[in-house]
C-alpha atoms as a PDB file:
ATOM      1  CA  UNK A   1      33.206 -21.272 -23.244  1.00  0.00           C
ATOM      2  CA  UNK A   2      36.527 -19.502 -22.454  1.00  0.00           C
ATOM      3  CA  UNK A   3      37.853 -21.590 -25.898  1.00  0.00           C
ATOM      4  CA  UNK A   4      35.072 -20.050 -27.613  1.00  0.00           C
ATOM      5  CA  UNK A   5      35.953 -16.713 -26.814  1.00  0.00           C
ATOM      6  CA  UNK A   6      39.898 -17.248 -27.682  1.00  0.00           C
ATOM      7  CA  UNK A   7      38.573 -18.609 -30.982  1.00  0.00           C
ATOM      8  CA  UNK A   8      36.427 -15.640 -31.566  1.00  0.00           C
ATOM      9  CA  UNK A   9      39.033 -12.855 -30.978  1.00  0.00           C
ATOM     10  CA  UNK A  10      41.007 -13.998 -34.069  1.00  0.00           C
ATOM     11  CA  UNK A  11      38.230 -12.708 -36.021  1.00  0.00           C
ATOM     12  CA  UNK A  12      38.127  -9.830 -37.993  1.00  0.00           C
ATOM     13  CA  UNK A  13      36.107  -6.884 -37.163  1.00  0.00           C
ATOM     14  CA  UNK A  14      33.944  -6.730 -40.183  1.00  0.00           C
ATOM     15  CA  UNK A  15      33.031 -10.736 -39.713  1.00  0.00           C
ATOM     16  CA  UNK A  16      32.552  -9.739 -36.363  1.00  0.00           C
ATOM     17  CA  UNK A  17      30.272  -7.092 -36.748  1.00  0.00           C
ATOM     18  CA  UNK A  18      28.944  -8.800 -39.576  1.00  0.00           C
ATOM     19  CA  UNK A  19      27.846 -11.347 -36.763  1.00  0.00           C
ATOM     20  CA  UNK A  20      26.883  -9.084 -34.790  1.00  0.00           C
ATOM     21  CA  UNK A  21      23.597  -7.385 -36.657  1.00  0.00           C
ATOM     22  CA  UNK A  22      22.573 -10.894 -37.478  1.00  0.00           C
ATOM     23  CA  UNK A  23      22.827 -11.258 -33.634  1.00  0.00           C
ATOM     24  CA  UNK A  24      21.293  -8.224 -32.535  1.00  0.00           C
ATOM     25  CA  UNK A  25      18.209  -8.295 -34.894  1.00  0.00           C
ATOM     26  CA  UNK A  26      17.890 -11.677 -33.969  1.00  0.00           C
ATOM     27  CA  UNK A  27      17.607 -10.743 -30.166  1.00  0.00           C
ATOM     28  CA  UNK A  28      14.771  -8.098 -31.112  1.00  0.00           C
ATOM     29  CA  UNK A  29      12.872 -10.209 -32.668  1.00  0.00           C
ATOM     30  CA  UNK A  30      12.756 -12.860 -30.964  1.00  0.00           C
ATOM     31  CA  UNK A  31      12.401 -10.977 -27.349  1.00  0.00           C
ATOM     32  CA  UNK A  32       9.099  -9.277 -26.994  1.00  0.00           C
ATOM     33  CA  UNK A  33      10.428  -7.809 -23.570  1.00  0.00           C
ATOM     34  CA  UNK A  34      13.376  -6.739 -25.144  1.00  0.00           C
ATOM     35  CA  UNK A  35      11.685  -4.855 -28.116  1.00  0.00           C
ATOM     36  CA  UNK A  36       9.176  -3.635 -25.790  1.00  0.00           C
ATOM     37  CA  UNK A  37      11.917  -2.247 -23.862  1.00  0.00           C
ATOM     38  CA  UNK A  38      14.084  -0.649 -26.761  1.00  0.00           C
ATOM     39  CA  UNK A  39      10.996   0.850 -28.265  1.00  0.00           C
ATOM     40  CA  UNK A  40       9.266   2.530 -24.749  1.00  0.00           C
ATOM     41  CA  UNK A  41      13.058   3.483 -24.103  1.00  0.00           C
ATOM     42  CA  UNK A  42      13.476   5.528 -26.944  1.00  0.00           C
ATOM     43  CA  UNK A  43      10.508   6.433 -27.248  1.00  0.00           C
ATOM     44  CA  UNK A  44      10.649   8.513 -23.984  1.00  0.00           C
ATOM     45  CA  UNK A  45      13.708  10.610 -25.119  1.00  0.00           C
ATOM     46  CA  UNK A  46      11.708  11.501 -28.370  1.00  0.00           C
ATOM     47  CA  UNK A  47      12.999   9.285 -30.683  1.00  0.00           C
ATOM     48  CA  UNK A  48      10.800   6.685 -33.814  1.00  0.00           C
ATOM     49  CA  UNK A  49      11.974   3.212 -34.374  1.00  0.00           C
ATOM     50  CA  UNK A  50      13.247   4.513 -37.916  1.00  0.00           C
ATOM     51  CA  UNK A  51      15.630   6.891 -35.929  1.00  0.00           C
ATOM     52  CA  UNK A  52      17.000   4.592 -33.857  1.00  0.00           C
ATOM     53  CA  UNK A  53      16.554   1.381 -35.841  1.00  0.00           C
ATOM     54  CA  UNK A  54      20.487   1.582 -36.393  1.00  0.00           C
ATOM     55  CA  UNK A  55      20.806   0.459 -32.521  1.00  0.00           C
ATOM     56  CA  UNK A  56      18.993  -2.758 -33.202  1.00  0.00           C
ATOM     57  CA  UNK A  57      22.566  -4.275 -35.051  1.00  0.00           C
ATOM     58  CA  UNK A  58      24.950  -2.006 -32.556  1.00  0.00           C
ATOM     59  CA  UNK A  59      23.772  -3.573 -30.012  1.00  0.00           C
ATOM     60  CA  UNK A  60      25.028  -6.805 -31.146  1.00  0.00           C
ATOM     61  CA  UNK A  61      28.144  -6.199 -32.694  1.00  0.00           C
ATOM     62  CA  UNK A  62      28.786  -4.465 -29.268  1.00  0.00           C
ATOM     63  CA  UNK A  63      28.635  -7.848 -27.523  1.00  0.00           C
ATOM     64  CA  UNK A  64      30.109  -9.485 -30.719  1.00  0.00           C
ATOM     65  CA  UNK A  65      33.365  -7.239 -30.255  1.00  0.00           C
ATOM     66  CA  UNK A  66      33.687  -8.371 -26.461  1.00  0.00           C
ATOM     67  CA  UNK A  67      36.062 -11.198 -27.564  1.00  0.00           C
ATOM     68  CA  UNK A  68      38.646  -9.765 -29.631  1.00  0.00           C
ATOM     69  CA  UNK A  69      38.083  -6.972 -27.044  1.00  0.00           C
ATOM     70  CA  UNK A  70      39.289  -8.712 -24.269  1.00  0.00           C
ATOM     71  CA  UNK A  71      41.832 -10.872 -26.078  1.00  0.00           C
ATOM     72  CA  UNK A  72      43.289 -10.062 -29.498  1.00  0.00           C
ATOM     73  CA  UNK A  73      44.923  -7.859 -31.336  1.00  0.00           C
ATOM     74  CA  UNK A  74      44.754  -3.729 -30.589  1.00  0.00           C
ATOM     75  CA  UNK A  75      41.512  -2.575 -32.796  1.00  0.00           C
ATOM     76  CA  UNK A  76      42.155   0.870 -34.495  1.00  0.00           C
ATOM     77  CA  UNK A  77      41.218   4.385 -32.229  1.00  0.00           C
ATOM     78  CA  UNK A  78      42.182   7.896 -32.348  1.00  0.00           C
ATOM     79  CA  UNK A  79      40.809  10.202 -29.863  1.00  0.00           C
ATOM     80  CA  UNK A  80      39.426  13.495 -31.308  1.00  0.00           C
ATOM     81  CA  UNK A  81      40.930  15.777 -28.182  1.00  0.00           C
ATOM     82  CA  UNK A  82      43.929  14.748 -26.831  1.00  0.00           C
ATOM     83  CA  UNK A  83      45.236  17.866 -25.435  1.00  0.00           C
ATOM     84  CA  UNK A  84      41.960  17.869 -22.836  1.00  0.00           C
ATOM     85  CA  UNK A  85      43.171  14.741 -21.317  1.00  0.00           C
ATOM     86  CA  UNK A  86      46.925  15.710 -21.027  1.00  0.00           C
ATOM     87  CA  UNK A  87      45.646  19.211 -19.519  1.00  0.00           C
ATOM     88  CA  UNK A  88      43.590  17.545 -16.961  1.00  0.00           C
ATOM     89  CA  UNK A  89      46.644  14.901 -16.319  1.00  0.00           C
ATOM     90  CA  UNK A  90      48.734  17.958 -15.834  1.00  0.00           C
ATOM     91  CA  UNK A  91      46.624  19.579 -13.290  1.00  0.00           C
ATOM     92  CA  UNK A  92      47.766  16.360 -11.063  1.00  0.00           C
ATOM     93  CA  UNK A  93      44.118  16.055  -9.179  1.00  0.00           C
ATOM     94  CA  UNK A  94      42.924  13.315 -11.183  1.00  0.00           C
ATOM     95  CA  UNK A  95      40.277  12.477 -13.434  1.00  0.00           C
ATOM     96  CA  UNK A  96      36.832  10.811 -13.326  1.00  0.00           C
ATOM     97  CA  UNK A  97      36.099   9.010 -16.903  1.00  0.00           C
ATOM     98  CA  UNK A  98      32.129   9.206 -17.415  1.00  0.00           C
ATOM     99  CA  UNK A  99      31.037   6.807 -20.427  1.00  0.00           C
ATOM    100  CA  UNK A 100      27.634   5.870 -20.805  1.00  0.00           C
ATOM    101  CA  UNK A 101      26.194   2.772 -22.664  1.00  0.00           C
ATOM    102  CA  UNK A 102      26.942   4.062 -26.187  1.00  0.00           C
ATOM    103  CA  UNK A 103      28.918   2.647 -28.843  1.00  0.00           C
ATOM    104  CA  UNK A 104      32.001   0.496 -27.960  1.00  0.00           C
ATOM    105  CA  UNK A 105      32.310   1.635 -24.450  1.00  0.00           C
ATOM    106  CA  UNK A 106      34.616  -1.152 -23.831  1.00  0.00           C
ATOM    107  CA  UNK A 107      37.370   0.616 -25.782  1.00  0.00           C
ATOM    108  CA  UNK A 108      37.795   4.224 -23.740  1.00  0.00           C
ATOM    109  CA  UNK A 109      39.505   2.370 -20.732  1.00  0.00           C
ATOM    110  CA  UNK A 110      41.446   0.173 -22.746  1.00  0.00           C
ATOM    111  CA  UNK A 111      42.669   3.732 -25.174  1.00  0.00           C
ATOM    112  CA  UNK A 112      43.341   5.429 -21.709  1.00  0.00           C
ATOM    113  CA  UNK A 113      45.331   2.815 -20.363  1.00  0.00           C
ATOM    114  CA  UNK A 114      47.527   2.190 -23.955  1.00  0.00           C
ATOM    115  CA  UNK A 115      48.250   6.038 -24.481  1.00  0.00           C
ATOM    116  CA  UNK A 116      48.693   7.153 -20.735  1.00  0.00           C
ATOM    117  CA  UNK A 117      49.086   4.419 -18.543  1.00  0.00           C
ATOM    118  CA  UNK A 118      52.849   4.452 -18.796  1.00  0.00           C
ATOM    119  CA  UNK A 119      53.314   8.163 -17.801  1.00  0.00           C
ATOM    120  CA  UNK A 120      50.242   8.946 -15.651  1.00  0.00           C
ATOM    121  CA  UNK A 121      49.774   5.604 -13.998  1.00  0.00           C
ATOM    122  CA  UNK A 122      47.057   2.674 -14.538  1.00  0.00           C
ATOM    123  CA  UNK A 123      43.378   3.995 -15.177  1.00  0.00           C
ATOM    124  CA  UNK A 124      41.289   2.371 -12.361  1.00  0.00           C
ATOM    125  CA  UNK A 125      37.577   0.934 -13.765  1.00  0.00           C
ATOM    126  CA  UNK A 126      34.851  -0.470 -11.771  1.00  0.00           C
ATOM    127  CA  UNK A 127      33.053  -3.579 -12.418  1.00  0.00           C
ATOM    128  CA  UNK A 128      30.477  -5.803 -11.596  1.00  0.00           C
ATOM    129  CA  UNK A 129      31.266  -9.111 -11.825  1.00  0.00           C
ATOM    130  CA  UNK A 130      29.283 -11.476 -13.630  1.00  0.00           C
ATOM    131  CA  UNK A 131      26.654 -13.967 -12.079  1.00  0.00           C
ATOM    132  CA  UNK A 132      28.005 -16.989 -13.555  1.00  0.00           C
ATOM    133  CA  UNK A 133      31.834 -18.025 -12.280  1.00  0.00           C
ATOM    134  CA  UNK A 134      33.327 -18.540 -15.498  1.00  0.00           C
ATOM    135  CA  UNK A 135      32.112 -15.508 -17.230  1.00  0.00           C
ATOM    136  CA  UNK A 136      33.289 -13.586 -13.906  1.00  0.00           C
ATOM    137  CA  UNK A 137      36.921 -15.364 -14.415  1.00  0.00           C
ATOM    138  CA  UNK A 138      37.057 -14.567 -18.092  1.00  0.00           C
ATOM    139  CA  UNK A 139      36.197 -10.856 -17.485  1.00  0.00           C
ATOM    140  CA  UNK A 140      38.443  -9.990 -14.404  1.00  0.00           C
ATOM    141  CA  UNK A 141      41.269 -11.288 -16.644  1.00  0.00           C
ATOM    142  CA  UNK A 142      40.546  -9.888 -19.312  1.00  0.00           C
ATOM    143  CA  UNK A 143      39.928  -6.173 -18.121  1.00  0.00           C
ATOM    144  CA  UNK A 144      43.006  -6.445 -15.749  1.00  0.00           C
ATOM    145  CA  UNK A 145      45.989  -5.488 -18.294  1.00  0.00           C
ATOM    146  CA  UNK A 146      49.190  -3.178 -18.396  1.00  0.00           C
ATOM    147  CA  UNK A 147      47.841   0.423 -17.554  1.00  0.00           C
ATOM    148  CA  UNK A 148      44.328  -0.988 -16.545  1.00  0.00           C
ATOM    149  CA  UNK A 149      43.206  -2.272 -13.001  1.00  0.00           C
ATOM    150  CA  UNK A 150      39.649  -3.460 -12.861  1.00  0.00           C
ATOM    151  CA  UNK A 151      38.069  -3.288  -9.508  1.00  0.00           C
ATOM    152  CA  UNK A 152      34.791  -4.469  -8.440  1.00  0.00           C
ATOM    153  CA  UNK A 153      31.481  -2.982  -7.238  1.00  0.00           C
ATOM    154  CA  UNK A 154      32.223  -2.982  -3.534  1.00  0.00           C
ATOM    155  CA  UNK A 155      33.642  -0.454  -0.717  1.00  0.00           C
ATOM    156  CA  UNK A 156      37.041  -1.621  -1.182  1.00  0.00           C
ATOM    157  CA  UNK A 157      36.476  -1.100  -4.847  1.00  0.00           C
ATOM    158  CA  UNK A 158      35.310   1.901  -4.371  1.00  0.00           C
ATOM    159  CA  UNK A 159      38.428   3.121  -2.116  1.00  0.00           C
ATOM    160  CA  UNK A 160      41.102   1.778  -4.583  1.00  0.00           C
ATOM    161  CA  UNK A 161      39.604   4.337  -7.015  1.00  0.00           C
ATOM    162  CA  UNK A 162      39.727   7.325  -4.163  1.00  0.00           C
ATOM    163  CA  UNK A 163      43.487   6.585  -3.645  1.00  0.00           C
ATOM    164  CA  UNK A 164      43.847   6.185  -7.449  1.00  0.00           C
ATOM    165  CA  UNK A 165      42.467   9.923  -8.268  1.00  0.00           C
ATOM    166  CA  UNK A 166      44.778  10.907  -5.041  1.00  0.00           C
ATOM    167  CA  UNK A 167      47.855   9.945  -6.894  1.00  0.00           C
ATOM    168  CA  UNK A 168      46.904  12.185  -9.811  1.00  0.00           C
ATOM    169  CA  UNK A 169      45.095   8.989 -11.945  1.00  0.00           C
ATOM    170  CA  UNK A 170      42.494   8.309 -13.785  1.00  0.00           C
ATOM    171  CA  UNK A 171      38.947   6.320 -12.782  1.00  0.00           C
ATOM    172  CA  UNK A 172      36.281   5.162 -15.330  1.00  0.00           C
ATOM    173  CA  UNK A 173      32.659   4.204 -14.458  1.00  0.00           C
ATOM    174  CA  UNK A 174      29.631   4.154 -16.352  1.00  0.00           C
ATOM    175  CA  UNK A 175      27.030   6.822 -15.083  1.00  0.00           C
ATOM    176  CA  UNK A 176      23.745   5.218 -16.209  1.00  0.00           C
ATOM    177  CA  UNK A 177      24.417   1.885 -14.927  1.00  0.00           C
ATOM    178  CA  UNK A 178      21.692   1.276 -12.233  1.00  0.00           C
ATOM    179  CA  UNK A 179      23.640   1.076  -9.164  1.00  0.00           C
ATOM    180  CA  UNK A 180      22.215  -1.017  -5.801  1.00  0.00           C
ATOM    181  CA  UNK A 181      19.992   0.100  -3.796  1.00  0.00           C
ATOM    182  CA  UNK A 182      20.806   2.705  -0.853  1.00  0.00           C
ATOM    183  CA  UNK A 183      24.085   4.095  -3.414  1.00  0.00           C
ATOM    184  CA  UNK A 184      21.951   5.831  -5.982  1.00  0.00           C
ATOM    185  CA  UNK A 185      19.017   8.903  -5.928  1.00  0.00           C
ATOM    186  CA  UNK A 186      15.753   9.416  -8.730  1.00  0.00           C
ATOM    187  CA  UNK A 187      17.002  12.048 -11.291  1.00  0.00           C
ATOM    188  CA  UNK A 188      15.143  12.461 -14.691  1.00  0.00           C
ATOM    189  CA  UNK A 189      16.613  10.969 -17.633  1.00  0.00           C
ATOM    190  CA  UNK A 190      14.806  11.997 -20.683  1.00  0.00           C
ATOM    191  CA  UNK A 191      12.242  13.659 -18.458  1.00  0.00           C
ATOM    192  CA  UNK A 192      11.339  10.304 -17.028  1.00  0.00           C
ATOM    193  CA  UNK A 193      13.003   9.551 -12.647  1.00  0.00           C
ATOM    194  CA  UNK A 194      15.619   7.224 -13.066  1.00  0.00           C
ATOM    195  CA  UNK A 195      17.270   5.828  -9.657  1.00  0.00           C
ATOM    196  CA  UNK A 196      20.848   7.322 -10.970  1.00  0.00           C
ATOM    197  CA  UNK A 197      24.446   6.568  -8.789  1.00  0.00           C
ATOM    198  CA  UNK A 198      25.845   9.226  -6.642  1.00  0.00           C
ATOM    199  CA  UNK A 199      29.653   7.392  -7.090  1.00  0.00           C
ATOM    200  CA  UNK A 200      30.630   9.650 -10.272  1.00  0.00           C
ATOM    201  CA  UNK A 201      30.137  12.496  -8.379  1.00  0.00           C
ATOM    202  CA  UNK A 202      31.065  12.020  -4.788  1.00  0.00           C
ATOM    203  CA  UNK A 203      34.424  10.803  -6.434  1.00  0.00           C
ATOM    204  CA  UNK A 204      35.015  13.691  -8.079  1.00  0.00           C
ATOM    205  CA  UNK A 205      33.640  16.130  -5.707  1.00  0.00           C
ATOM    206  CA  UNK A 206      35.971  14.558  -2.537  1.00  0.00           C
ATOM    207  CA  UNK A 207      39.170  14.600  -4.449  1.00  0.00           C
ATOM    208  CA  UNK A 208      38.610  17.633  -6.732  1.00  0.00           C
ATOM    209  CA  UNK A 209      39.282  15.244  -9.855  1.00  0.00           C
ATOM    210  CA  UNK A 210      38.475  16.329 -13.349  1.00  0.00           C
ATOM    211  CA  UNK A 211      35.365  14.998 -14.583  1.00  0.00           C
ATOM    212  CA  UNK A 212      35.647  13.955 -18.396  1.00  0.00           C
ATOM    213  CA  UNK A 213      32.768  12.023 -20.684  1.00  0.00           C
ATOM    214  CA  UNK A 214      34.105   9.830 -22.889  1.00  0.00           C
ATOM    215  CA  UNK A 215      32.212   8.672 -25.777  1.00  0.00           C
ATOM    216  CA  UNK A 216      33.102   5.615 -28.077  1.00  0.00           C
ATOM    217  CA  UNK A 217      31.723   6.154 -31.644  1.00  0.00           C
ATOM    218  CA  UNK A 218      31.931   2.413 -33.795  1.00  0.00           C
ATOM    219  CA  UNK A 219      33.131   3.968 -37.512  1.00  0.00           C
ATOM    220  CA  UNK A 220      31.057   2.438 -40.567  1.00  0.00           C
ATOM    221  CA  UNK A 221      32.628  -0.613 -42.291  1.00  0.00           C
ATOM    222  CA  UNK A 222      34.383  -2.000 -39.309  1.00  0.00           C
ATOM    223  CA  UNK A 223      37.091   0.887 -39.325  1.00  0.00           C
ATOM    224  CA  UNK A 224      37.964   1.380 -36.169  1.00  0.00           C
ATOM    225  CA  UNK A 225      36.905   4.000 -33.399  1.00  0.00           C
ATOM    226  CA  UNK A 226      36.865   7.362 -32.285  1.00  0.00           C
ATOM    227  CA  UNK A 227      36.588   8.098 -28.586  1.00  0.00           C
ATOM    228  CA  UNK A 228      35.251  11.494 -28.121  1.00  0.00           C
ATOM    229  CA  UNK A 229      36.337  13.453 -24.802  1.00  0.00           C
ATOM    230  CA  UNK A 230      34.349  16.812 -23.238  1.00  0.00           C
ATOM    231  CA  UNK A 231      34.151  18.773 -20.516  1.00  0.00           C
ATOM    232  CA  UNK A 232      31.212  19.064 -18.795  1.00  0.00           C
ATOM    233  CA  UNK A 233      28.608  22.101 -19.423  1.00  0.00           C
ATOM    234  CA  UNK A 234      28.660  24.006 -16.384  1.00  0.00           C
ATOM    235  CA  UNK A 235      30.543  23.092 -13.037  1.00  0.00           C
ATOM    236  CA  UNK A 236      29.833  20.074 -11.477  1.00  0.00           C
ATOM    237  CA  UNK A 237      27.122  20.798  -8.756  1.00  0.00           C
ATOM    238  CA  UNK A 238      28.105  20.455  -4.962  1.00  0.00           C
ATOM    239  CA  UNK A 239      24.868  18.827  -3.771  1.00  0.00           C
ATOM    240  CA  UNK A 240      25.268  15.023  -4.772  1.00  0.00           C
ATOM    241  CA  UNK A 241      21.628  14.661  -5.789  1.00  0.00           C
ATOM    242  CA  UNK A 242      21.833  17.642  -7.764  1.00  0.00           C
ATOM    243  CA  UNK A 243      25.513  16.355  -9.623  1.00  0.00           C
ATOM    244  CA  UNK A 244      23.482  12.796 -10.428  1.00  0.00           C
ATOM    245  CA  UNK A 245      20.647  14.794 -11.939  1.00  0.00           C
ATOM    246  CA  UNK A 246      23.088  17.175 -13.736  1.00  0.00           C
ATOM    247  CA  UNK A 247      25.105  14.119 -15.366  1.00  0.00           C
ATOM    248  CA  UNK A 248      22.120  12.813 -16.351  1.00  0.00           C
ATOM    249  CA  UNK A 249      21.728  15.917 -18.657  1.00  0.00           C
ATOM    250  CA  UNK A 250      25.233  15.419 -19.622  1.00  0.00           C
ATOM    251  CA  UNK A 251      24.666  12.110 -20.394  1.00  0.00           C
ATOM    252  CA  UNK A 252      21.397  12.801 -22.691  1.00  0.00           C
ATOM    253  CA  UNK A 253      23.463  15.407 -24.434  1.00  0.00           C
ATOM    254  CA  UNK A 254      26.094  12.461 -25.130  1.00  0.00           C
ATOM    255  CA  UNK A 255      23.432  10.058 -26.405  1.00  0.00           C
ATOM    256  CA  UNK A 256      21.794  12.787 -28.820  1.00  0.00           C
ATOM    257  CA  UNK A 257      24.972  13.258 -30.517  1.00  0.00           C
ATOM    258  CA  UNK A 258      24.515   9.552 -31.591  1.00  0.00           C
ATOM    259  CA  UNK A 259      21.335   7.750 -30.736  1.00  0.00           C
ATOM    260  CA  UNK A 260      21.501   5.079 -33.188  1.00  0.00           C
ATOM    261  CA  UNK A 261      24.549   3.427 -31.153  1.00  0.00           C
ATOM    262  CA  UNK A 262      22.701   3.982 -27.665  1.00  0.00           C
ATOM    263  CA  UNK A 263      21.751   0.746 -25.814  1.00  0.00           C
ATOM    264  CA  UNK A 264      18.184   1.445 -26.157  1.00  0.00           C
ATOM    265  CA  UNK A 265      17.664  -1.915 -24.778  1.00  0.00           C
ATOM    266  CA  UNK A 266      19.025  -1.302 -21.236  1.00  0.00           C
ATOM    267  CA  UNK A 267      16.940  -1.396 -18.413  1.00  0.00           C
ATOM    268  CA  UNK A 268      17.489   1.903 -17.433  1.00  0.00           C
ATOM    269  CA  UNK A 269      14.518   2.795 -15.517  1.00  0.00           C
ATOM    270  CA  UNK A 270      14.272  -0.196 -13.561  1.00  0.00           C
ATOM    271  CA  UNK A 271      14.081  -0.070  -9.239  1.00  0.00           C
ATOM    272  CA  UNK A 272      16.597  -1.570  -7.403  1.00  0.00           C
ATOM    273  CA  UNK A 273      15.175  -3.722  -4.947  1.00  0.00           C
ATOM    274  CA  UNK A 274      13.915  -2.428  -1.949  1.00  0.00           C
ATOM    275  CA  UNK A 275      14.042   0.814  -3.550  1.00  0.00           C
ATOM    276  CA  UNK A 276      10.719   2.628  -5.265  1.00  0.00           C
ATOM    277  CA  UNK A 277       9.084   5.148  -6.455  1.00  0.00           C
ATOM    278  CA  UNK A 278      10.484   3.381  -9.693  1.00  0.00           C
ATOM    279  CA  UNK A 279       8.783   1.585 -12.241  1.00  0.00           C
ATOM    280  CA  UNK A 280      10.798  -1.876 -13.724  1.00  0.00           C
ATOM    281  CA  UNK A 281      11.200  -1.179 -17.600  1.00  0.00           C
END
């Protein structure tokens, strides 16, 4: 499989994303829990299937990209604010990279780590490694690279990225990833409780770090990218649970800006085990 992976990153993007619609329409039709899924999911935030029907294909060409990704050749980015991440460098405390699961998230710690790793140090991003042992091989070398240290989901994980935003660098999670049980609380998300991680927040709020989102748009035609940067709305709230509910907003208002390259398919509202009032999506 790791062959298959080498062979696919000499693609080009447009064959590659070319494959990837055939591959994500495939996967909706042929997955009635998946569809189900996709449809209840935007369906909650407000949103018809002929909105969001665009998401169908982005979600495969996202997982058709992961191979030239994670080993060919640099795929064309620009960032649309560069001057808000060299005036949060410059401030020295840090700074916590929120991305949710929207366009081709895989891209924002890779652009971070090309463009500042050499000045500012590596950009720290946490993982979770993959069930199956070659997949999990394949992925921690692939997302460990010049300017990039991946790091996985546990308490020494979690303390590499403390002493990272202590030396004035940069961390990147993803927000609306479900986390374990006993390191999350129920916010809403789209007006529905979603068991939501405190990490983003407790990060930023012990070492006074920046908080940035960080959006990856996927340009028409195979193009290339734009990663969008912002600041959040208001000041990030002291009280975790009310920071995890107040990222959730932030990540909503990320998602509206471009729902048809939201995961719609993600099991977002799912309960970790052991853990209810939740409902498995």
């Amino acid at each position: 499989m790791p062959l298959v992976f080498r062979l696919f990153s000499l693609c080009p993007l447009w064959l590659l994303h070319g494959m990837g619609a055939l591959l994500g329409w495939a996967a909706f039709l042929a997955s009635p829990g998946y569809r189900a899924r996709f449809l209840a999911n935007a369906r909650q935030a407000g949103y018809g299937f002929a909105e969001v029907r665009a998401g169908v294909a982005h979600a495969g060409r996202m997982a058709a990209e992961l191979p030239r990704l994670w080993f060919g050749a640099r795929l064309p980015y620009a960032w649309d604010d560069p001057g808000l991440i060299a005036r949060a460098y410059e401030a020295g405390r840090g700074i916590v990279f929120l991305t949710p699961h929207i366009g081709c998230f895989e891209i924002s710690p890779q652009a971070a780590a090309y463009d500042y790793g050499a000045r500012h140090g590596p950009i720290t991003i946490l993982y979770r490694p993959a069930r199956k042992a070659w997949l999990a091989r394949v992925m921690a070398g692939a997302r460990t690279r010049a300017g990039l240290q991946a790091v996985p989901t546990t308490l020494a994980g979690v303390r590499q990225m403390v002493r990272a935003l202590r030396r004035g660098q940069a961390v990147g999670l993803l927000p609306d990833q479900v986390p374990p049980a006993g390191q999350g609380v129920w916010a809403p998300f789209f007006g529905r409780d979603a068991y939501t991680m405190t990490l983003a927040a407790r990060l930023a709020l012990q070492t006074g770090a920046a908080v940035l989102l960080a959006w990856v748009e996927r340009l028409p035609r195979a193009r290339g990218f734009v990663v969008h940067v912002r600041g959040l709305g208001a000041p990030l709230a002291g009280d975790t649970a009310q920071a995890a509910a107040q990222l959730n907003r932030e990540m909503e208002r990320i998602i509206r800006q471009c729902p048809q390259q939201y995961l719609w398919g993600y099991a977002r509202y799912k309960a970790p085990r052991g853990d209810a009032p939740g409902e498995a999506a």
